[in-house]
N, C-alpha and C. Protein backbone atom coordinates (compact mmCIF):
# COMPACT_ATOMS: atom_id res chain seq x y z
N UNK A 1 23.39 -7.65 0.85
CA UNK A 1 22.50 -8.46 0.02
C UNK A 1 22.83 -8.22 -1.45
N UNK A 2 23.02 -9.15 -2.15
CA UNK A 2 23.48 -9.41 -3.59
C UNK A 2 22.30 -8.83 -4.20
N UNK A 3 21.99 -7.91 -5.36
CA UNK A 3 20.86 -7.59 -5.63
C UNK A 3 21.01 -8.07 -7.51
N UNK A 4 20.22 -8.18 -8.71
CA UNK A 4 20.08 -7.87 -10.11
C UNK A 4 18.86 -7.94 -10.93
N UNK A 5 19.45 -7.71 -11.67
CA UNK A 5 17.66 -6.93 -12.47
C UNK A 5 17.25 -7.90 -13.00
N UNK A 6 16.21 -7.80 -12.89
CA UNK A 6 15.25 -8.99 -13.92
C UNK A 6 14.14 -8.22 -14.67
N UNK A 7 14.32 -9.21 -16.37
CA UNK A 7 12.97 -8.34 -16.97
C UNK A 7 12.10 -9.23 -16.96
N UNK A 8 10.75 -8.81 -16.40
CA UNK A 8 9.46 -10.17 -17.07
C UNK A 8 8.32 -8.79 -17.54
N UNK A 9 7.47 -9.39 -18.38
CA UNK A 9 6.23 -9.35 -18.89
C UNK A 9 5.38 -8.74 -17.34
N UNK A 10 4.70 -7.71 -17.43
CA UNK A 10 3.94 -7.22 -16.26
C UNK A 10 2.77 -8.16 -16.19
N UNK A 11 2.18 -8.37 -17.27
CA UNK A 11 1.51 -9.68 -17.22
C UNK A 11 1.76 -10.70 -16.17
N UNK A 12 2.35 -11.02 -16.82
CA UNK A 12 3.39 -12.59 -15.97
C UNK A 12 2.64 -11.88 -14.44
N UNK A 13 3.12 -11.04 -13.89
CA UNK A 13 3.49 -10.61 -12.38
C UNK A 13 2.21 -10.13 -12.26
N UNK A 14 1.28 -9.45 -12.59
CA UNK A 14 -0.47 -9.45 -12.34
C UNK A 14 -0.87 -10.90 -12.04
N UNK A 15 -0.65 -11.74 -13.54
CA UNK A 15 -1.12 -13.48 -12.86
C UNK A 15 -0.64 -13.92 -12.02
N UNK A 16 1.22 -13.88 -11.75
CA UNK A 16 0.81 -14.72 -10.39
C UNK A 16 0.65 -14.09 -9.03
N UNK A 17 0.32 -13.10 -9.02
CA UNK A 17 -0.21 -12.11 -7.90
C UNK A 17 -2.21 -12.96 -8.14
N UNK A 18 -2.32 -12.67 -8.96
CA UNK A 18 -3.47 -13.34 -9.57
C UNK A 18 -3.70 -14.47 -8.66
N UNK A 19 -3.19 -15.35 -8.78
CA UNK A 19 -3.16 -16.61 -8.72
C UNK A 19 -3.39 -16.94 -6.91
N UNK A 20 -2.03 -16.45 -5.99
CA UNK A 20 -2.11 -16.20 -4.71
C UNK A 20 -3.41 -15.74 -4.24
N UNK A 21 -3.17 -16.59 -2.93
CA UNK A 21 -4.31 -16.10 -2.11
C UNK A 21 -4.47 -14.90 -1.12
N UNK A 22 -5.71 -14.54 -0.96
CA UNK A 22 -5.34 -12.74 -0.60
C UNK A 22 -4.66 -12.65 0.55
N UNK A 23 -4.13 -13.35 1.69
CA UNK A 23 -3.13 -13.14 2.71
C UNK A 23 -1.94 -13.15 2.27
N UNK A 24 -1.42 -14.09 1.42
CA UNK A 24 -0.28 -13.76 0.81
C UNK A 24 -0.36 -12.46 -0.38
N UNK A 25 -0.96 -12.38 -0.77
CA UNK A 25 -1.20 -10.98 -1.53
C UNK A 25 -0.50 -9.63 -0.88
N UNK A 26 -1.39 -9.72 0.35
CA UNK A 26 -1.42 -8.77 1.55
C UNK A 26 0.22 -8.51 1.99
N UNK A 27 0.80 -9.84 2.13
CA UNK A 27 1.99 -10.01 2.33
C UNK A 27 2.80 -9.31 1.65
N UNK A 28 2.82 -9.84 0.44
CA UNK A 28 3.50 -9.24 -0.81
C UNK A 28 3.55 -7.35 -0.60
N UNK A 29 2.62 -7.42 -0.68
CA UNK A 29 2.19 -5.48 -0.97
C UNK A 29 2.46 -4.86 0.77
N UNK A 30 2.58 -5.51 1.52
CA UNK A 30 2.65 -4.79 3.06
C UNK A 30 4.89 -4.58 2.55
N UNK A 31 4.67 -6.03 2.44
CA UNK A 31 6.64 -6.06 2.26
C UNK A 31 7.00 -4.99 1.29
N UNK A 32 6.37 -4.39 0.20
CA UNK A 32 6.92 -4.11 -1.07
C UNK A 32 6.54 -2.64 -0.59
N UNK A 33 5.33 -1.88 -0.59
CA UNK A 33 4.94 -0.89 -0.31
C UNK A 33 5.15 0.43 0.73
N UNK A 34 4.86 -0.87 2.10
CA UNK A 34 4.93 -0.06 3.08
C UNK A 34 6.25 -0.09 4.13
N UNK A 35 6.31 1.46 4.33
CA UNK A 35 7.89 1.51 4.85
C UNK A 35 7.05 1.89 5.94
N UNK A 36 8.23 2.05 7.26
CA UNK A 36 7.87 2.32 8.45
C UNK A 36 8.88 3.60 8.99
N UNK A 37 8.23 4.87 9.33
CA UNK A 37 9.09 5.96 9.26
C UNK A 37 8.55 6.00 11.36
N UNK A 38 9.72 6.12 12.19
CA UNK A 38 9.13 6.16 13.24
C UNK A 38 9.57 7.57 13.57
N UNK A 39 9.98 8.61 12.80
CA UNK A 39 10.18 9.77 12.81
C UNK A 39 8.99 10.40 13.41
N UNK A 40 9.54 11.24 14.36
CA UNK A 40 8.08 12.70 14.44
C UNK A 40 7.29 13.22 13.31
N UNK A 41 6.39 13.49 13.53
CA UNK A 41 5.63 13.76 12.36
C UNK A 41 5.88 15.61 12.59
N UNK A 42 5.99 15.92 11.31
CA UNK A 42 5.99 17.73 11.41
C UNK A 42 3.88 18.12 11.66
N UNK A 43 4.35 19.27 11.60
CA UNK A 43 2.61 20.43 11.82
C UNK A 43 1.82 19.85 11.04
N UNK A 44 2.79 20.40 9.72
CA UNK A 44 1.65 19.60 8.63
C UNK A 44 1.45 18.36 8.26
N UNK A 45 2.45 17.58 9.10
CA UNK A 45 1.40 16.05 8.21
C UNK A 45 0.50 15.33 9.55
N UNK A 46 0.38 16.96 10.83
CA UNK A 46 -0.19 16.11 12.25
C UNK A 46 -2.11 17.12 11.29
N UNK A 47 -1.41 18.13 10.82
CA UNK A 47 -2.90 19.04 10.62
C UNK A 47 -3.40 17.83 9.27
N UNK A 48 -2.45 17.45 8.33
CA UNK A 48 -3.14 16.95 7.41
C UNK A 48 -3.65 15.36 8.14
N UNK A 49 -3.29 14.87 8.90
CA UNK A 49 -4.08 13.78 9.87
C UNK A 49 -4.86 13.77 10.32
N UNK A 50 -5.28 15.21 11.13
CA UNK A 50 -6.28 15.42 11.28
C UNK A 50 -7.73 15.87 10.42
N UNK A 51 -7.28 16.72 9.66
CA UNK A 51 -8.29 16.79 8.30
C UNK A 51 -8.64 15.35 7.77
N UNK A 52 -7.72 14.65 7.21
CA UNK A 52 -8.17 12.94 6.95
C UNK A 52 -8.84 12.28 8.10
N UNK A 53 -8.97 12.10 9.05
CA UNK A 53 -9.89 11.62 10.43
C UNK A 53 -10.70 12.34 10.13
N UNK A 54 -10.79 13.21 10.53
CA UNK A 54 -12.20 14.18 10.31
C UNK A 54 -13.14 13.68 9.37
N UNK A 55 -12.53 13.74 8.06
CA UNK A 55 -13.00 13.61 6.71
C UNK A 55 -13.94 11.84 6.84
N UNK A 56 -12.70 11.35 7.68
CA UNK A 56 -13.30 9.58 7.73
C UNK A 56 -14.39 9.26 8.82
N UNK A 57 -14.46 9.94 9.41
CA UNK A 57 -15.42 9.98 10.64
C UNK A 57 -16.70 10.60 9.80
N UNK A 58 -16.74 11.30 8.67
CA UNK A 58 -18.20 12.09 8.63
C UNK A 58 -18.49 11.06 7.30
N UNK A 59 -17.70 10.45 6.97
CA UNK A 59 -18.14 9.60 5.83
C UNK A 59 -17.65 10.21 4.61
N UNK A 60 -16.56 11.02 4.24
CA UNK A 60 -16.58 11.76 2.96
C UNK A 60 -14.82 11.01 2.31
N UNK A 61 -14.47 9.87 2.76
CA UNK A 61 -14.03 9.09 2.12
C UNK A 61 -14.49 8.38 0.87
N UNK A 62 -13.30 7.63 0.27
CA UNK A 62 -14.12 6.77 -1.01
C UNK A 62 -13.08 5.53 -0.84
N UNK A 63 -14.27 4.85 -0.82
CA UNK A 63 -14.06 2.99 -0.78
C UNK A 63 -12.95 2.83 -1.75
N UNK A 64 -11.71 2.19 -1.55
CA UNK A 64 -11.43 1.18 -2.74
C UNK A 64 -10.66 0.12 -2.29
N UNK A 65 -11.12 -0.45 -3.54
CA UNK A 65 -11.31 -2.26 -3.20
C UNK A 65 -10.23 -2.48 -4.49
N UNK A 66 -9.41 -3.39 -4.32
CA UNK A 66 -8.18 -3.90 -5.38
C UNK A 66 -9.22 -4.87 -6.56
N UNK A 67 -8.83 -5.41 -7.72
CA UNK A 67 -9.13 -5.81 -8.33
C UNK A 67 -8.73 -7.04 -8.11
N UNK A 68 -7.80 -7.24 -7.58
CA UNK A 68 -6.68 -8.28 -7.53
C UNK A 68 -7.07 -9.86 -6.65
């Protein structure tokens, strides 16, 4: 894949993220963000999984909601 740089205004790219509707939003940020590791997980990121469940089950999470 041919790749090159582009400069824009961060602006610019907030509005038309802006602009889209939140499934395509979703789109955008699932494609851009999230990688998929199907690797074993080591001790610590099965103990730190479990501490986060834990934590989400008793309610001691914090909400957040995008602005976007």
């Amino acid at each position: 894949m041919r790749t090159r740089q582009v400069t824009l205004p961060i602006e610019a790219i907030i509005d038309l993220l802006k602009s889209l509707d939140a499934q395509t939003r979703e789109e955008i940020f699932e494609e851009v963000f999230i990688e998929c590791d199907t690797s074993a997980i080591s001790i610590e990121e099965a103990d730190a999984l479990k501490t986060a469940m834990n934590e989400y089950e008793l309610g001691e999470t914090i909400s957040w909601k995008s602005s976007l």
